[in-house]
N, C-alpha and C. Protein backbone atom coordinates (compact mmCIF):
# COMPACT_ATOMS: atom_id res chain seq x y z
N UNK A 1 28.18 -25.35 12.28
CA UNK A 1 28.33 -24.00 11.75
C UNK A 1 27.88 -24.03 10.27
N UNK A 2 27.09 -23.19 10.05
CA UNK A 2 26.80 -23.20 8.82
C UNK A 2 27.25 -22.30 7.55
N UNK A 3 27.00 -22.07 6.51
CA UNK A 3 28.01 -21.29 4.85
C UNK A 3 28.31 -19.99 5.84
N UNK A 4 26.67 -19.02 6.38
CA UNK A 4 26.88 -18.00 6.16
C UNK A 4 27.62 -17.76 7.60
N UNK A 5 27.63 -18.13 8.65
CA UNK A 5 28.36 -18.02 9.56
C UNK A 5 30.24 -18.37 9.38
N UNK A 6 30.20 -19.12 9.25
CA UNK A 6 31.80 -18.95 8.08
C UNK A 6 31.88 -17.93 7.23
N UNK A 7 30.94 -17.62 6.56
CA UNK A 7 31.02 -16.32 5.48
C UNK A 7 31.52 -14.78 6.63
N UNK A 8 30.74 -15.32 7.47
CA UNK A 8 30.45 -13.83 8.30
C UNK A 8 31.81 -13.43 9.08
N UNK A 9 31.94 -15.18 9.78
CA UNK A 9 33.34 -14.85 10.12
C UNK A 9 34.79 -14.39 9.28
N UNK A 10 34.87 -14.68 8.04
CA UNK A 10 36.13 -14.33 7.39
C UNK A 10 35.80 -12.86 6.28
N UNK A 11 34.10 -12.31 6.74
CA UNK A 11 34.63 -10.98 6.40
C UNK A 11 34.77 -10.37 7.87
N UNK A 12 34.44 -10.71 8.87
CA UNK A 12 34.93 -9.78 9.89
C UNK A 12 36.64 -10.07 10.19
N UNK A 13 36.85 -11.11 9.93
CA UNK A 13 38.50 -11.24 10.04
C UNK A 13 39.51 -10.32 9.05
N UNK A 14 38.56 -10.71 7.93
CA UNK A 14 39.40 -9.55 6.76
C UNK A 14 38.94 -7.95 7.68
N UNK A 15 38.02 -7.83 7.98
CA UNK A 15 38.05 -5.99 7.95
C UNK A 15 38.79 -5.64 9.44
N UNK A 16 39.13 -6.57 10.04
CA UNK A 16 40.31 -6.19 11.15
C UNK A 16 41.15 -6.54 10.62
N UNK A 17 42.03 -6.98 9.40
CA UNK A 17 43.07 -7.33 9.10
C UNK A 17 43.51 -6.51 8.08
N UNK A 18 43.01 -6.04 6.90
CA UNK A 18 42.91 -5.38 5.64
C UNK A 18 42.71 -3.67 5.78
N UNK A 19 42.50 -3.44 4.91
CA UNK A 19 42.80 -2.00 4.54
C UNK A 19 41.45 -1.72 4.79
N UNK A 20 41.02 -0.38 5.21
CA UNK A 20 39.66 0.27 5.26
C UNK A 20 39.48 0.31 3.77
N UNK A 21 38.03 0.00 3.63
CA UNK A 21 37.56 -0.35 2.39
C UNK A 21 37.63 -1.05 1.47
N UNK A 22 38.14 -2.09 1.97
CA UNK A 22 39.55 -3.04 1.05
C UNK A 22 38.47 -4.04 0.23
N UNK A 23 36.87 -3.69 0.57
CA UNK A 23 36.08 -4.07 -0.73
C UNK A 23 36.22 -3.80 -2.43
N UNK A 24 36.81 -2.60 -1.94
CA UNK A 24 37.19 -1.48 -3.13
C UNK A 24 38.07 -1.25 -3.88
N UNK A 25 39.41 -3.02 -2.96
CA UNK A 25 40.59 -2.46 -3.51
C UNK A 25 41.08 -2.51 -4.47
N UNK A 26 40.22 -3.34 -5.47
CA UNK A 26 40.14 -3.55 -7.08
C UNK A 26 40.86 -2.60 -7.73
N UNK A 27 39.86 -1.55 -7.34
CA UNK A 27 40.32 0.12 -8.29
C UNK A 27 41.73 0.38 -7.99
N UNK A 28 42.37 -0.33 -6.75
CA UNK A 28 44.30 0.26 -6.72
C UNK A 28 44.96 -0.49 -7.57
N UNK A 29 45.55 0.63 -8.14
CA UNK A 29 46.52 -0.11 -9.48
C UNK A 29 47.61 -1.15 -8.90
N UNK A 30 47.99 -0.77 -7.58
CA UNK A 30 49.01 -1.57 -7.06
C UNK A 30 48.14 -3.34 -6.95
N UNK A 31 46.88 -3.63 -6.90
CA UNK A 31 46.07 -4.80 -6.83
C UNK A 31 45.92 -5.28 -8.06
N UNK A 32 46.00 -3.98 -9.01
CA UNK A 32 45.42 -4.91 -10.39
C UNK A 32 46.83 -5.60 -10.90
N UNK A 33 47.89 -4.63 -10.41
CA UNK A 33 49.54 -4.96 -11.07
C UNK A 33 49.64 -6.51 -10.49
N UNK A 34 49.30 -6.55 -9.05
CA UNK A 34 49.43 -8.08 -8.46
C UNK A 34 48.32 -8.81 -9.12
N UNK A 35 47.43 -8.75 -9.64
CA UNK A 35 46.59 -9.82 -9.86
C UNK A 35 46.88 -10.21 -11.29
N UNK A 36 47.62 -8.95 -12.36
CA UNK A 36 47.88 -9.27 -13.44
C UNK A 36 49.42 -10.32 -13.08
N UNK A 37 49.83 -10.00 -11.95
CA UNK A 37 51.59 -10.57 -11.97
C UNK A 37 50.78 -12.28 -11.74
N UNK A 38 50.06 -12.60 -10.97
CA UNK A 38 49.58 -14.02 -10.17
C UNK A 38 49.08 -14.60 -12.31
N UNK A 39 48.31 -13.88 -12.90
CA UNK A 39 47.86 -14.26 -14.27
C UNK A 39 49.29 -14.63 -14.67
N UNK A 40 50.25 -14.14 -14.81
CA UNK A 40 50.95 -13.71 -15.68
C UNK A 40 52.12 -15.05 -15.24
N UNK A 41 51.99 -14.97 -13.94
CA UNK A 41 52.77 -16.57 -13.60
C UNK A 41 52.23 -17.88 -13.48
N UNK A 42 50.75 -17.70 -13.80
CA UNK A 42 50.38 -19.32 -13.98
C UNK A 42 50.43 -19.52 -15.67
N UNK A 43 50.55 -18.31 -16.45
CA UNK A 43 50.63 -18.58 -17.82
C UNK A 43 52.13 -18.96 -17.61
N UNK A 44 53.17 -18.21 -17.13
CA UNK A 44 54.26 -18.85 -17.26
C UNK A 44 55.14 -20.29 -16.76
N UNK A 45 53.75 -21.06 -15.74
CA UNK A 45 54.06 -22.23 -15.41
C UNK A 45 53.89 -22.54 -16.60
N UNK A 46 53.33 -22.53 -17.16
CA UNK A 46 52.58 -23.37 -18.10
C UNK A 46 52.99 -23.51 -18.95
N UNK A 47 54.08 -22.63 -19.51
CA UNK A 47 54.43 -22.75 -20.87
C UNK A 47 55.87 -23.85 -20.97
N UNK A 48 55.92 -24.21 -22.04
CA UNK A 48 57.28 -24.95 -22.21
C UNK A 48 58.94 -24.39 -21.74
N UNK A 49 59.62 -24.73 -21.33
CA UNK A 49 60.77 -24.57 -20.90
C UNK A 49 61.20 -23.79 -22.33
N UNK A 50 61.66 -24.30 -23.22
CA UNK A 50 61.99 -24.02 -24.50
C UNK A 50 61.35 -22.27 -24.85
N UNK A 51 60.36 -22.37 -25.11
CA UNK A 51 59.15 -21.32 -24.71
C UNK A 51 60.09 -20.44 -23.86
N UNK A 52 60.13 -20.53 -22.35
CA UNK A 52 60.52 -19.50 -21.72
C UNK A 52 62.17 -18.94 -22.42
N UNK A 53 62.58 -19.57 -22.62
CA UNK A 53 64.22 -19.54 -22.75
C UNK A 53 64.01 -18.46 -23.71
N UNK A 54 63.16 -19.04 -25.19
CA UNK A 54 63.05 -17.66 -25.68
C UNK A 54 62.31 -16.40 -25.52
N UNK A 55 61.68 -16.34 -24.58
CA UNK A 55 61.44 -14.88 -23.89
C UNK A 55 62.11 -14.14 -23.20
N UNK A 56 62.77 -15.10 -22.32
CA UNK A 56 63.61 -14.49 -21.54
C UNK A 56 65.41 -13.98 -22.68
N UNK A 57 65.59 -14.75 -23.79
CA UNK A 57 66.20 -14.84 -25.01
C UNK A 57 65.70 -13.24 -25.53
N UNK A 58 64.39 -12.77 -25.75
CA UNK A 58 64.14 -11.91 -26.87
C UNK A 58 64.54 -10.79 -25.51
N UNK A 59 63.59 -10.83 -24.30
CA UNK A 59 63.83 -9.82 -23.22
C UNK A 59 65.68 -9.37 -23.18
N UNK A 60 66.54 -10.31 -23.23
CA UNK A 60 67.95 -9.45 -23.37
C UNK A 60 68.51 -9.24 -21.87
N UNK A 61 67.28 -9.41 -21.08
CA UNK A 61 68.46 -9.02 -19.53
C UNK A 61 68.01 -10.33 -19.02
N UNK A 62 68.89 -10.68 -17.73
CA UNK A 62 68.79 -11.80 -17.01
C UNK A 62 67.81 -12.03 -15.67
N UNK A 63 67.00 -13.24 -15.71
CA UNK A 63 66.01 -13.51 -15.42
C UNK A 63 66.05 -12.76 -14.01
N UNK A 64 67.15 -12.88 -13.31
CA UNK A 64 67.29 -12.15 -11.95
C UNK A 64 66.99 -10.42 -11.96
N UNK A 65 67.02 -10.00 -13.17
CA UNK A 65 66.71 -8.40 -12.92
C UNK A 65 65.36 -8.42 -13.52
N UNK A 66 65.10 -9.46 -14.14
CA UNK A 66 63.41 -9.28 -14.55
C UNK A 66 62.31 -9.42 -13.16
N UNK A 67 62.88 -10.04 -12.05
CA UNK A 67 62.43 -10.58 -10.94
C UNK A 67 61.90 -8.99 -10.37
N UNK A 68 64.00 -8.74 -9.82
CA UNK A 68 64.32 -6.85 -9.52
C UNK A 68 63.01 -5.93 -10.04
N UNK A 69 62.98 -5.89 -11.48
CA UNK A 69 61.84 -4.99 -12.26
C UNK A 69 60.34 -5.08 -11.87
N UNK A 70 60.49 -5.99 -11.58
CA UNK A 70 59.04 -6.69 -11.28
C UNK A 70 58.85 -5.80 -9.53
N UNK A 71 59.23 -6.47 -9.13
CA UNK A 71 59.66 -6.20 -7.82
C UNK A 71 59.58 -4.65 -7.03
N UNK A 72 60.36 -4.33 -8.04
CA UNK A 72 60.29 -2.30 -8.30
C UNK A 72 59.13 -1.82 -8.68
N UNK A 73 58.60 -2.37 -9.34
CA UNK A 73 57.30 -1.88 -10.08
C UNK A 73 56.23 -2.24 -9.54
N UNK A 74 55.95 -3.14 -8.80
CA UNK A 74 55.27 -3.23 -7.46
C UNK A 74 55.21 -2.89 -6.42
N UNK A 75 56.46 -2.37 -5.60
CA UNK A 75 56.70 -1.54 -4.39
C UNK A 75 56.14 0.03 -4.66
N UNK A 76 56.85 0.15 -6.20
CA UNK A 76 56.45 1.86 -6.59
C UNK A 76 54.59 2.33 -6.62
N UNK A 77 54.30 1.17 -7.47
CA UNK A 77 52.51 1.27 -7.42
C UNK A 77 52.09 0.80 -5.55
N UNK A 78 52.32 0.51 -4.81
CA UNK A 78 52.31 0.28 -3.83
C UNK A 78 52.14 1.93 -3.07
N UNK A 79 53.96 2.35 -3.30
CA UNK A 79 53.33 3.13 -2.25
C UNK A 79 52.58 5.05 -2.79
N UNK A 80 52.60 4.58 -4.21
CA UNK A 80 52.21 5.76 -5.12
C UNK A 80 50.55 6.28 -4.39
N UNK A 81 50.72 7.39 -4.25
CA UNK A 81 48.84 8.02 -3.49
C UNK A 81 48.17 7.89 -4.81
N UNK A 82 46.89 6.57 -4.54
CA UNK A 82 45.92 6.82 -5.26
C UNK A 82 44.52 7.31 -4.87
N UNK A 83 44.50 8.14 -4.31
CA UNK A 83 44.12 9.12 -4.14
C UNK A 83 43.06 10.11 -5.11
N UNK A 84 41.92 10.07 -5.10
CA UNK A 84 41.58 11.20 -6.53
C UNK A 84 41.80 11.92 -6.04
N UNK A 85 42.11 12.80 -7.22
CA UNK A 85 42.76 13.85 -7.46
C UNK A 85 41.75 15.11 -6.85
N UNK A 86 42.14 15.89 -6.35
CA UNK A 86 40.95 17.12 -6.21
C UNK A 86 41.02 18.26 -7.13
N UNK A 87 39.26 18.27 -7.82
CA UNK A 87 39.40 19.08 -8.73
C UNK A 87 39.90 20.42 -8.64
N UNK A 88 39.64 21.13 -8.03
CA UNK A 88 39.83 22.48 -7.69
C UNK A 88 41.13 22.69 -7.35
């Protein structure tokens, strides 16, 4: 089997599996929120223990409702219609 036959097969697997148009799905804020959250937790592997303590220190609530927030704020962009708007 060769690149493009593997290629071919896992976009036809994605477009029976995924969202219609899901080439596109860049533009949903609910994709960019997840791709900024995936950034946003390999910076936070990364950083020193010490480091986190004081973020989570300056943030003021406990790491378990920062999870919650997170969590919320992803379900909400999720199921929010993005949709353009119609002018008229």
């Amino acid at each position: 089997m060769n690149f493009e036959a593997i290629k071919l097969a896992i976009l036809e697997w994605i477009d029976k599996q995924a969202i219609p148009d899901w080439g596109q799905a860049w533009k949903l804020l609910s994709v960019k929120y997840n791709a900024a959250l995936v950034a946003l937790g390999g910076i936070w592997i990364a950083l020193p223990d010490d480091a986190k303590g004081q973020i989570l220190t300056a943030i003021g609530v406990p790491t378990a409702w920062v999870v919650v927030a997170i969590g919320v704020v992803g379900f909400v962009l999720r199921m929010k219609s993005q949709q353009p708007k119609d002018p008229g």
